[in-house]
Protein backbone atom coordinates (compact mmCIF):
# COMPACT_ATOMS: atom_id res chain seq x y z
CA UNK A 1 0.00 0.00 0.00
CA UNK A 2 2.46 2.70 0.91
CA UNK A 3 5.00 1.65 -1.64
CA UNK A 4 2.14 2.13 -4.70
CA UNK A 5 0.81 5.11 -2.56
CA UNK A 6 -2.73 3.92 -2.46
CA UNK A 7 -3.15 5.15 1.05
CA UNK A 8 -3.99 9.01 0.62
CA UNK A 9 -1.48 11.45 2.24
CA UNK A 10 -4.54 13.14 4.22
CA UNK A 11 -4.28 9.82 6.63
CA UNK A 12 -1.88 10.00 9.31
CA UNK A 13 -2.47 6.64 11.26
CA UNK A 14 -0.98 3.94 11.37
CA UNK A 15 1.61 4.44 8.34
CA UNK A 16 5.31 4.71 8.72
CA UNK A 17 6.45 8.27 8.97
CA UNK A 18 3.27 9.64 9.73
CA UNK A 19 1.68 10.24 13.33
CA UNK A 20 -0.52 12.11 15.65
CA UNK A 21 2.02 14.81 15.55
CA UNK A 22 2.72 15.10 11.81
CA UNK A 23 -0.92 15.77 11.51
CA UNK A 24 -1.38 18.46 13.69
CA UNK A 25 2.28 20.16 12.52
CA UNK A 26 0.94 20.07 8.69
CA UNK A 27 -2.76 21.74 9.98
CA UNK A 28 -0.93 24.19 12.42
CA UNK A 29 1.34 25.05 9.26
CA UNK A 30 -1.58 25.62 7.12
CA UNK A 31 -3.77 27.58 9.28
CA UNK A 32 -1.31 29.90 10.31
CA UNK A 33 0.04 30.72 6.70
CA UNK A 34 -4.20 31.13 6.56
CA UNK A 35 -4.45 33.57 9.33
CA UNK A 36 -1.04 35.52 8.55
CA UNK A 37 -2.28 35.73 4.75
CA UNK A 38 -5.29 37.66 6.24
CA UNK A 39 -8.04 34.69 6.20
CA UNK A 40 -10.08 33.55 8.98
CA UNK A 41 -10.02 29.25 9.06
CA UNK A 42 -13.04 27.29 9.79
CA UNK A 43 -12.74 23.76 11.05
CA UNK A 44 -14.86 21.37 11.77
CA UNK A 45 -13.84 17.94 13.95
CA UNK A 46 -15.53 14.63 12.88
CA UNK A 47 -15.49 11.36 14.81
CA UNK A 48 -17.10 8.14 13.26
CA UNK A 49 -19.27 6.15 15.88
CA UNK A 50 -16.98 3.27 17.03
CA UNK A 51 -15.67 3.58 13.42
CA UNK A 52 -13.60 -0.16 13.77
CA UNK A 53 -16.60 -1.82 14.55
CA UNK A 54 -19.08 -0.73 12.08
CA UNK A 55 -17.10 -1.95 9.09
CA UNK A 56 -19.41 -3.98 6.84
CA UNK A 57 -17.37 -6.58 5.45
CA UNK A 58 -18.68 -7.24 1.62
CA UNK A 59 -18.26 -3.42 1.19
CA UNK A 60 -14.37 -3.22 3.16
CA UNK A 61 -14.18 -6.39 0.49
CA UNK A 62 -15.19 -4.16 -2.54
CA UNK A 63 -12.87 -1.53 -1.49
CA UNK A 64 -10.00 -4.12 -1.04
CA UNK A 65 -10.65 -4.97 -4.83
CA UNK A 66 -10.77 -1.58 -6.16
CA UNK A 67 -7.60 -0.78 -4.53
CA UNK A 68 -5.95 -3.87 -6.40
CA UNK A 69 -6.02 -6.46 -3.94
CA UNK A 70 -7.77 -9.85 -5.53
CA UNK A 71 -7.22 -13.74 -5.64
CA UNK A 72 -5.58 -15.56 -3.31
CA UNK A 73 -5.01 -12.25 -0.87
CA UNK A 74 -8.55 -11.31 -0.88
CA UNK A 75 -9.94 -14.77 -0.52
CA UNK A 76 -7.41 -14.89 2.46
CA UNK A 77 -8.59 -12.06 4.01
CA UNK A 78 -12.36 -12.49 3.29
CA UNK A 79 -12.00 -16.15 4.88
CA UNK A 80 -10.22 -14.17 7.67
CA UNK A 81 -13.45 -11.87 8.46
CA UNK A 82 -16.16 -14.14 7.38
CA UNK A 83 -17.78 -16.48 10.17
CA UNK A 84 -16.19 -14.51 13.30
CA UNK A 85 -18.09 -14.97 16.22
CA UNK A 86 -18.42 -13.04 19.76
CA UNK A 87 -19.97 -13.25 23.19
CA UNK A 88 -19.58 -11.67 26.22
CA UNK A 89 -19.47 -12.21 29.98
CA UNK A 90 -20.92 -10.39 32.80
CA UNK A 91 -20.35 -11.40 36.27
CA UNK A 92 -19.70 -14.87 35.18
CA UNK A 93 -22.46 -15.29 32.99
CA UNK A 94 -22.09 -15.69 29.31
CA UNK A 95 -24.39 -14.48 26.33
CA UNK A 96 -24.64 -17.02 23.24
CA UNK A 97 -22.63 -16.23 20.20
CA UNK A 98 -23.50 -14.20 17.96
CA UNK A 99 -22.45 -13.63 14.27
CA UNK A 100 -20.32 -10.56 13.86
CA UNK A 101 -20.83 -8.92 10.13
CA UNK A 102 -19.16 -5.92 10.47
CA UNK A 103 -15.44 -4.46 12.26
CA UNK A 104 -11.83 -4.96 11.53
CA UNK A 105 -10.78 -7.33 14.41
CA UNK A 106 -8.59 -4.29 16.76
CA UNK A 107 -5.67 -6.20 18.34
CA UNK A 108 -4.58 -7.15 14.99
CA UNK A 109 -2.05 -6.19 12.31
CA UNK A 110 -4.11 -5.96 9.84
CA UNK A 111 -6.94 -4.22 11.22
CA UNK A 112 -5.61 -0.93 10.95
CA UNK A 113 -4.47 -1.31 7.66
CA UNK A 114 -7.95 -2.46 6.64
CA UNK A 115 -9.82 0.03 8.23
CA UNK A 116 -7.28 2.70 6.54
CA UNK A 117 -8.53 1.00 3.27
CA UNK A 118 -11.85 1.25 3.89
CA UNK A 119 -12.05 5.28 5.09
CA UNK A 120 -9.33 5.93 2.03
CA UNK A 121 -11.82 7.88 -0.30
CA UNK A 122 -13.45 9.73 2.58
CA UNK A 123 -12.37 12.61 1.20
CA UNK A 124 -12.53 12.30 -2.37
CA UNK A 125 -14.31 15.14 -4.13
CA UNK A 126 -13.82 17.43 -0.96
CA UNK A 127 -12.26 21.07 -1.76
CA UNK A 128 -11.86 21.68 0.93
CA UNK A 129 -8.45 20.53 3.29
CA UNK A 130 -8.73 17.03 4.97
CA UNK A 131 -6.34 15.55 7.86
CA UNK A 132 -6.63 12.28 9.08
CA UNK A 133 -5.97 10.13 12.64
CA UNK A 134 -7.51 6.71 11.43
CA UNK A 135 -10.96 7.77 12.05
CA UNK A 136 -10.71 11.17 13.78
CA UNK A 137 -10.98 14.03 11.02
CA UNK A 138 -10.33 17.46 10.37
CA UNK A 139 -11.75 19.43 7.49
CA UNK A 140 -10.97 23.24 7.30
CA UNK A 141 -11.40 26.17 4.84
CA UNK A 142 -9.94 29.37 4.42
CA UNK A 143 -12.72 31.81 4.56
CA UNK A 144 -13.34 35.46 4.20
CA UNK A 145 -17.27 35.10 2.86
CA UNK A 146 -20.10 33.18 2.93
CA UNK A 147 -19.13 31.48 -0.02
CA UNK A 148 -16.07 30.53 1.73
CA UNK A 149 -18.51 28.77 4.33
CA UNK A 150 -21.42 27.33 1.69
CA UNK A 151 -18.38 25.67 0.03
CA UNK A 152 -17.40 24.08 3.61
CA UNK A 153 -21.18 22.99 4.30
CA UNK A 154 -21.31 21.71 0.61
CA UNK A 155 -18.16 19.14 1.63
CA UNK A 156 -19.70 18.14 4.99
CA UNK A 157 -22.54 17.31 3.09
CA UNK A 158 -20.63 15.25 0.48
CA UNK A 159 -18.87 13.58 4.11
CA UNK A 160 -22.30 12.52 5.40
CA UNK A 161 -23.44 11.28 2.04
CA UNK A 162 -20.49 8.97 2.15
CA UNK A 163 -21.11 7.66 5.35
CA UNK A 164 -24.32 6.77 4.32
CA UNK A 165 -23.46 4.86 1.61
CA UNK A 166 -20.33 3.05 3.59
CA UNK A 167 -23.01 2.10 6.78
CA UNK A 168 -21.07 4.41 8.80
CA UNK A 169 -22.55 7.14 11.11
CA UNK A 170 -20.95 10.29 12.53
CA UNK A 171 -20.91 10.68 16.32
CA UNK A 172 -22.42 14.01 16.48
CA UNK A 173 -21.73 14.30 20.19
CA UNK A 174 -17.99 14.70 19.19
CA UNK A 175 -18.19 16.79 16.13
CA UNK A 176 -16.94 20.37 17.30
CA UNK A 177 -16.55 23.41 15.28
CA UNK A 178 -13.98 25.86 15.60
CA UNK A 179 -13.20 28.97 14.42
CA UNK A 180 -9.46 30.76 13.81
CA UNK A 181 -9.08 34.33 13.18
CA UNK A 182 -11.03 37.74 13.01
CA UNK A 183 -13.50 37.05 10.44
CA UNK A 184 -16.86 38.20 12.59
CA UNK A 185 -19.72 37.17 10.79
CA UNK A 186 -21.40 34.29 11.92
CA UNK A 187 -21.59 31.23 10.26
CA UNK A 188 -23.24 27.58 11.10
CA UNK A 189 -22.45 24.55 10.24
CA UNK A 190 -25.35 21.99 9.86
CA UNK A 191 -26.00 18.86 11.61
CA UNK A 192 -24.02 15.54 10.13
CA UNK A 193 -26.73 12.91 11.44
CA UNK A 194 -27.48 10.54 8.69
């Protein structure tokens, strides 16, 4: 993956060379060339709901293909999801099993590296700047009108279409917006529930 580049340069988890702290130097660097070039910044913060676990496996499958993995490796790793089973215990009493049909097993190798696959083209289409911690996102825009912030709402809009397609959900609890600079008119950002 990293050596074709198929892994988009907005993700910063779980890749070699890239970290928590290379993604918050590169959005530091731009919003600060933003606010010295005389433009307020707008960012909003986006969390997927326990993002690892929703995961539906046919579709992480599909994106596996499209990103050139097929034969043997993706019958491997299909087998490798397919017929996974949980239950849990409380106070020494356990719940029957259950089929799981969604999540990237966490604990794993290749968990993060699948879930990375799957969120990939989360921001394709989006004009505006995206930075990404495995799930956790940032998208920001320069802005100095309204336009500035329609265009921003326009993106977030294209995000939750996305998740709806992908059977993912946006916990709105932990989507904040902030503002950067001295740009005073107000501006809202609407709701991402899907």
């Amino acid at each position: 993956m990293e050596t074709n580049v198929l892994i988009r340069n907005s993700q910063h988890g779980f890749r070699k060379g890239s970290s928590c702290l290379t993604n918050l130097l590169l959005f530091l660097d731009k919003v600060l060339h933003s606010v010295n070039d005389g433009f307020s910044v707008d960012v909003v913060f986006l969390d997927l709901a326990k993002a690892f676990d929703k995961v539906p496996h046919k579709r992480l499958l599909e994106k596996l293909s499209k990103h050139g993995i097929r034969g043997k490796l993706l019958s491997v790793i299909g087998n490798w999801l397919r017929n996974r089973k949980q239950r849990v215990c409380i106070q020494g009493r356990w719940s029957k099993w259950i089929t799981v049909w969604s999540g990237v097993p966490q604990g794993s190798a290749l968990g993060p590296l699948l879930f990375l696959i799957f969120i990939n083209d989360l921001d394709e289409d989006i004009n505006s700047n995206i930075l990404k911690f495995a799930d956790d996102t940032k998208i920001f825009k320069k802005v100095r009108c309204s336009t500035n912030c329609s265009q921003l709402q326009a993106d977030l809009d294209k995000l939750v279409l996305w998740a709806q397609k992908w059977q993912m959900v946006f916990n709105v609890d932990k989507c904040k917006v902030m503002h950067v600079g001295n740009w005073e008119d107000s501006r809202t950002y609407y709701s991402l529930t899907n």
